[in-house]
Structures are given as structure tokens and as C-alpha cells.
N, C-alpha and C. Protein backbone atom coordinates (compact mmCIF):
# COMPACT_ATOMS: atom_id res chain seq x y z
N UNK A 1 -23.76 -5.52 -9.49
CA UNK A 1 -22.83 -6.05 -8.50
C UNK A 1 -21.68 -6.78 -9.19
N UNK A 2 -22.15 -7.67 -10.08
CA UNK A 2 -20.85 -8.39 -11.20
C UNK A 2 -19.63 -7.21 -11.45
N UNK A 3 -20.42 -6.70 -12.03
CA UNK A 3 -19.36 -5.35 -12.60
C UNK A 3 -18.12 -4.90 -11.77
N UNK A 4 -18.84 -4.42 -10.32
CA UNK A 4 -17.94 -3.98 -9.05
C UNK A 4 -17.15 -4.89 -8.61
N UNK A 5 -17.38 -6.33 -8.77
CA UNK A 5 -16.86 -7.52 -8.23
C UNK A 5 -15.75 -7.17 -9.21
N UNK A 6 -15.86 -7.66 -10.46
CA UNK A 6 -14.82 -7.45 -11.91
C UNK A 6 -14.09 -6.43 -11.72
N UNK A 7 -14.30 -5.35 -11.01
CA UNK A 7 -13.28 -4.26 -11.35
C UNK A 7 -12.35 -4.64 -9.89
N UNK A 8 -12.87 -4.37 -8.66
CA UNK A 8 -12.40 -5.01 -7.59
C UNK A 8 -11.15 -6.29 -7.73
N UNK A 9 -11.62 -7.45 -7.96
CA UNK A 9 -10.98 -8.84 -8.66
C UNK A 9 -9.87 -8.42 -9.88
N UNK A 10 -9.71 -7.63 -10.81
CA UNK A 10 -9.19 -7.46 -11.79
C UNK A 10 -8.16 -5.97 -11.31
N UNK A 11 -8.64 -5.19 -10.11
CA UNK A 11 -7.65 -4.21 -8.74
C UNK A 11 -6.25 -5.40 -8.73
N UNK A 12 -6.94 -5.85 -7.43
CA UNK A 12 -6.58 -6.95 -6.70
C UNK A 12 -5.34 -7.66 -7.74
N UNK A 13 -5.80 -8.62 -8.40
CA UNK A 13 -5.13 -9.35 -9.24
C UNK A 13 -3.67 -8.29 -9.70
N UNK A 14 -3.89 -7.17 -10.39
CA UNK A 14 -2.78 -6.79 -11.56
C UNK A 14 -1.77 -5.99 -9.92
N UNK A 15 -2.37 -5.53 -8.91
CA UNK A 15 -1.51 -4.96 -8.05
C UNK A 15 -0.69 -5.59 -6.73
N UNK A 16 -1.30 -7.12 -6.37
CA UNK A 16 -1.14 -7.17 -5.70
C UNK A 16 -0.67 -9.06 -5.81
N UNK A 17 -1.50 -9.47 -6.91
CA UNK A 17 -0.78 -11.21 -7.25
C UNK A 17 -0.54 -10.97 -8.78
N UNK A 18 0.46 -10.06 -9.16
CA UNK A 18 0.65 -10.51 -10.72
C UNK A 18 1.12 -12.07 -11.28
N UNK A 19 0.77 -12.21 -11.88
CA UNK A 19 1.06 -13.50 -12.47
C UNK A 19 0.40 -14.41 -12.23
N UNK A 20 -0.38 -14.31 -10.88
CA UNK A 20 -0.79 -15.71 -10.54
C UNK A 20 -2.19 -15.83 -11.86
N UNK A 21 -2.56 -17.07 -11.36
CA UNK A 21 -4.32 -17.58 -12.22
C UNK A 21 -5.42 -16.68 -11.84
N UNK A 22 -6.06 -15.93 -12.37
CA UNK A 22 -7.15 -15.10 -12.37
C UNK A 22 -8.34 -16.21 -11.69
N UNK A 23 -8.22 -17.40 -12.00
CA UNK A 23 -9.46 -18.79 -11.79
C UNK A 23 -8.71 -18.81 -9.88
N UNK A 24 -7.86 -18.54 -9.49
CA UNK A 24 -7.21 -18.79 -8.23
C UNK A 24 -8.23 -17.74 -7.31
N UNK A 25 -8.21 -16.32 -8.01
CA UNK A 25 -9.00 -16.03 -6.60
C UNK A 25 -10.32 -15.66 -6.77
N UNK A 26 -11.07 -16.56 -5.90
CA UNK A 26 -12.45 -16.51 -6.37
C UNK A 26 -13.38 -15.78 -5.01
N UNK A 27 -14.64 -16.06 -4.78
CA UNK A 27 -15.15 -15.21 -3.77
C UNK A 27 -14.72 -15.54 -2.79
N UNK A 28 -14.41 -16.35 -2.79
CA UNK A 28 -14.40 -17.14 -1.17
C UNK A 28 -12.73 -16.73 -0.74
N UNK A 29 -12.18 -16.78 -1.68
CA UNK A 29 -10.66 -16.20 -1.27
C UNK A 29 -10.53 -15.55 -0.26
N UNK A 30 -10.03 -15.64 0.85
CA UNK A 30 -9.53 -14.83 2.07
C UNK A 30 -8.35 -13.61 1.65
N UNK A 31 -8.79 -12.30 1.79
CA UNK A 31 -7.79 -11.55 1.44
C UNK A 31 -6.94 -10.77 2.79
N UNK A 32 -7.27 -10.85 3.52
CA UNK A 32 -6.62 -10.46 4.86
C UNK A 32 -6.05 -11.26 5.43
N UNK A 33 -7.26 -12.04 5.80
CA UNK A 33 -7.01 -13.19 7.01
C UNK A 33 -6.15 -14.38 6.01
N UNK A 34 -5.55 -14.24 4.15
CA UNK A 34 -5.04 -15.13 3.49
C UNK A 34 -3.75 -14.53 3.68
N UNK A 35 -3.20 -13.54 4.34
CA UNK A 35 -2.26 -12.96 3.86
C UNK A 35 -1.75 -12.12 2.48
N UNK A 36 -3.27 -11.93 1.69
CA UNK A 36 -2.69 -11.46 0.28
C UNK A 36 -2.65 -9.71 0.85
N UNK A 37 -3.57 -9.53 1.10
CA UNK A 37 -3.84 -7.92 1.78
C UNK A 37 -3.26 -7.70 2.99
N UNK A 38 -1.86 -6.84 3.12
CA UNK A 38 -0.99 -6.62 4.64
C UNK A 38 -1.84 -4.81 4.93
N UNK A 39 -1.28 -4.68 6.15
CA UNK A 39 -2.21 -2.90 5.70
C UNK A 39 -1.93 -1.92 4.81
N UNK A 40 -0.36 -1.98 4.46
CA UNK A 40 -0.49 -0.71 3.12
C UNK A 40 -1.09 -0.99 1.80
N UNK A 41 -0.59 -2.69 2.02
CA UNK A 41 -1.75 -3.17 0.75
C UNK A 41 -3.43 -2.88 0.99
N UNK A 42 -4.00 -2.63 2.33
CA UNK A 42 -5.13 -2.67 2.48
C UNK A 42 -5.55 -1.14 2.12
N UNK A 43 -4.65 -0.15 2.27
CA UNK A 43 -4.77 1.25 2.15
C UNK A 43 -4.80 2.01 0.73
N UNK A 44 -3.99 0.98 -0.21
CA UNK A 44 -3.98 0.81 -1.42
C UNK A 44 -5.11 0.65 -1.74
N UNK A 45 -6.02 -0.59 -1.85
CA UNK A 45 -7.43 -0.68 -1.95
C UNK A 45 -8.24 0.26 -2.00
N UNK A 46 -8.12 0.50 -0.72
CA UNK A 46 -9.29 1.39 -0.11
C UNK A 46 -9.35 2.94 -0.81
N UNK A 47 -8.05 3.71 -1.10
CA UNK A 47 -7.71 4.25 -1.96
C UNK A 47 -8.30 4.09 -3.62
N UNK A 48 -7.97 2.97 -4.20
CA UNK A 48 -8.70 2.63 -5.30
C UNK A 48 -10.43 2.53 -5.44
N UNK A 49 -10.85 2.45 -4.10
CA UNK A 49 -12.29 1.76 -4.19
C UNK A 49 -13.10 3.39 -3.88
N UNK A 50 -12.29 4.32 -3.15
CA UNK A 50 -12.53 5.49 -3.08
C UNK A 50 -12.69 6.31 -4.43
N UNK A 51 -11.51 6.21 -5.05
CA UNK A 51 -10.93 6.71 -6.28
C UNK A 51 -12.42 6.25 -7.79
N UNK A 52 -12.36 4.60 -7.70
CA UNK A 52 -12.71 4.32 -8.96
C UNK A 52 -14.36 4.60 -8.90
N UNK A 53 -15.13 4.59 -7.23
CA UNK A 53 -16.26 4.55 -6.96
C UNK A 53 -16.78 5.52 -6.59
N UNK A 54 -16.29 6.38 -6.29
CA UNK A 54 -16.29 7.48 -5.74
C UNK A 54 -17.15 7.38 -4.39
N UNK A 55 -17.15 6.78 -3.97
CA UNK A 55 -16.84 6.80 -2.48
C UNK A 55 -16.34 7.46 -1.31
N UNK A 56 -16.71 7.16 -0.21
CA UNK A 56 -15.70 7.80 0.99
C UNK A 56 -15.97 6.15 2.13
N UNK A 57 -14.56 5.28 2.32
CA UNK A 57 -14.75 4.31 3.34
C UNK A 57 -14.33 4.90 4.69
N UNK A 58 -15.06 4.81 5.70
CA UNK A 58 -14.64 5.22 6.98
C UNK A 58 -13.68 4.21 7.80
N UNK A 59 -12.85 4.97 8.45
CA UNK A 59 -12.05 3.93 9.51
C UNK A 59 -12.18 2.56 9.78
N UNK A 60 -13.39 2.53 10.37
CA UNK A 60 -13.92 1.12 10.92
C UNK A 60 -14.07 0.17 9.97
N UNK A 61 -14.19 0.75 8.73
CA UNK A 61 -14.89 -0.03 7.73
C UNK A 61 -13.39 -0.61 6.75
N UNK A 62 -12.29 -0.52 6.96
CA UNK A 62 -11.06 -0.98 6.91
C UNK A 62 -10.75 -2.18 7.26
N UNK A 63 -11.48 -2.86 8.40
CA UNK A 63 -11.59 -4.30 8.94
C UNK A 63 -11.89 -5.40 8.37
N UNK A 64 -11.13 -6.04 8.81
CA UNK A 64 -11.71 -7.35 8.26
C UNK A 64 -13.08 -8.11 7.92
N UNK A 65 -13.63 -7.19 8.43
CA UNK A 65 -15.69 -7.87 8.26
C UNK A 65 -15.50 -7.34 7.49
N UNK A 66 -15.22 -6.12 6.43
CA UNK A 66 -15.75 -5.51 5.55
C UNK A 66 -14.81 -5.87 4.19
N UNK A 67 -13.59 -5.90 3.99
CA UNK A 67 -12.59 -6.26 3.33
C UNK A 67 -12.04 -7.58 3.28
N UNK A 68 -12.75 -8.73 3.58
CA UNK A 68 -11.73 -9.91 3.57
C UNK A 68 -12.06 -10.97 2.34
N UNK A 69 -13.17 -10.69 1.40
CA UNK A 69 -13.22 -11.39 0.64
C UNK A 69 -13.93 -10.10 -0.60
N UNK A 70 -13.84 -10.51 -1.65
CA UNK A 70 -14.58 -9.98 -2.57
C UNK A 70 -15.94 -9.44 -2.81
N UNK A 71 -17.24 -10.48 -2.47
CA UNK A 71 -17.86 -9.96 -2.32
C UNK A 71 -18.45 -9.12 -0.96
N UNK A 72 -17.29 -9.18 -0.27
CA UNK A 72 -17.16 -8.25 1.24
C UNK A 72 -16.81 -6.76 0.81
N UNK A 73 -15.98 -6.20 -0.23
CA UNK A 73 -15.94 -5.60 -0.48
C UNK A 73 -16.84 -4.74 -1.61
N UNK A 74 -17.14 -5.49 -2.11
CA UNK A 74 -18.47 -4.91 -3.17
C UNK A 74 -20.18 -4.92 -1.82
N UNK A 75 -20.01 -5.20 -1.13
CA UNK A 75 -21.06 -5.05 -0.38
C UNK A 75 -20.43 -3.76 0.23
N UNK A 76 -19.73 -3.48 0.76
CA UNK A 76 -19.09 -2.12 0.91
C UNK A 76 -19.33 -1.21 -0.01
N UNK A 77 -19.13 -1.17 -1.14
CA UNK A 77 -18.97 -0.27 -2.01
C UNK A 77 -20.81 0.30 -2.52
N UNK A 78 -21.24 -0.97 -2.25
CA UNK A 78 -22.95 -1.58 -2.80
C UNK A 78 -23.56 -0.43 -1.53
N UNK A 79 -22.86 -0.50 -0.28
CA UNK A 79 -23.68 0.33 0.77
C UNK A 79 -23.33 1.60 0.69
N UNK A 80 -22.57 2.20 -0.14
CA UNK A 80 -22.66 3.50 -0.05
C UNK A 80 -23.79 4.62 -1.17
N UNK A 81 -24.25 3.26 -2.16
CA UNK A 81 -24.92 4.34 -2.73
C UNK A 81 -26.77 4.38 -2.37
């Protein structure tokens, strides 16, 4: 799960807050409901998490229960295999 978190967190970071402190976004970080993730940024993601995991995320699963924090999204990724 570390691993997926790290690749996820280290996504996130270089595409979407360059520059900022890597120590800034931690689990608890709100990525939707913070404003860091708008929807093409969210499509971006989802794209990547498809891509690097090989995965398939469905529609519904685009929402905010599933995408709004880090380990929200590695529990996503965690339920597909």
C-alpha cells in the first residue's frame, strides 16, 4: 500500500503542485473538496492511475468518496486487484 500511496503522492505533487513542500501534502490533504483536483485535473489522475496500475476506474468511482484524499485513492486502486 506504501508504494501505491508514493507513486500516487509523487503523480499528484510533480503535475499538479510543482514546487510546493512534498511534507505539505499528507494523507489527510483534501484533494477535491481542497481545490487542488478541478475535473480535468481529476481526469488526469484517473488516467494515470489507469495507465500506471493497470486498472479500469468506473464512472461513479470519479467522486469524491473515492478520490479526495490519498489514501482514498490507493484504496481504489487496492480494490481492484
Amino acid at each position: 500500500m506504501d508504494e501505491t500511496k508514493t507513486a500516487i503522492k509523487s503523480f499528484i505533487l510533480d503535475e499538479f503542485l510543482p514546487g510546493e513542500n512534498p511534507d505539505e501534502l499528507t494523507d489527510s490533504t483534501p484533494l477535491i473538496t481542497g481545490g487542488i483536483l478541478d475535473s480535468l485535473a481529476t481526469l488526469k489522475l484517473v488516467t494515470f492511475l489507469e495507465n500506471r496500475f493497470k486498472i479500469q476506474v468506473e464512472p461513479h468511482e470519479t467522486a469524491v468518496d473515492y478520490l479526495d484524499t490519498i489514501p482514498d485513492i490507493a484504496n481504489l486502486v487496492h480494490s481492484k486487484f
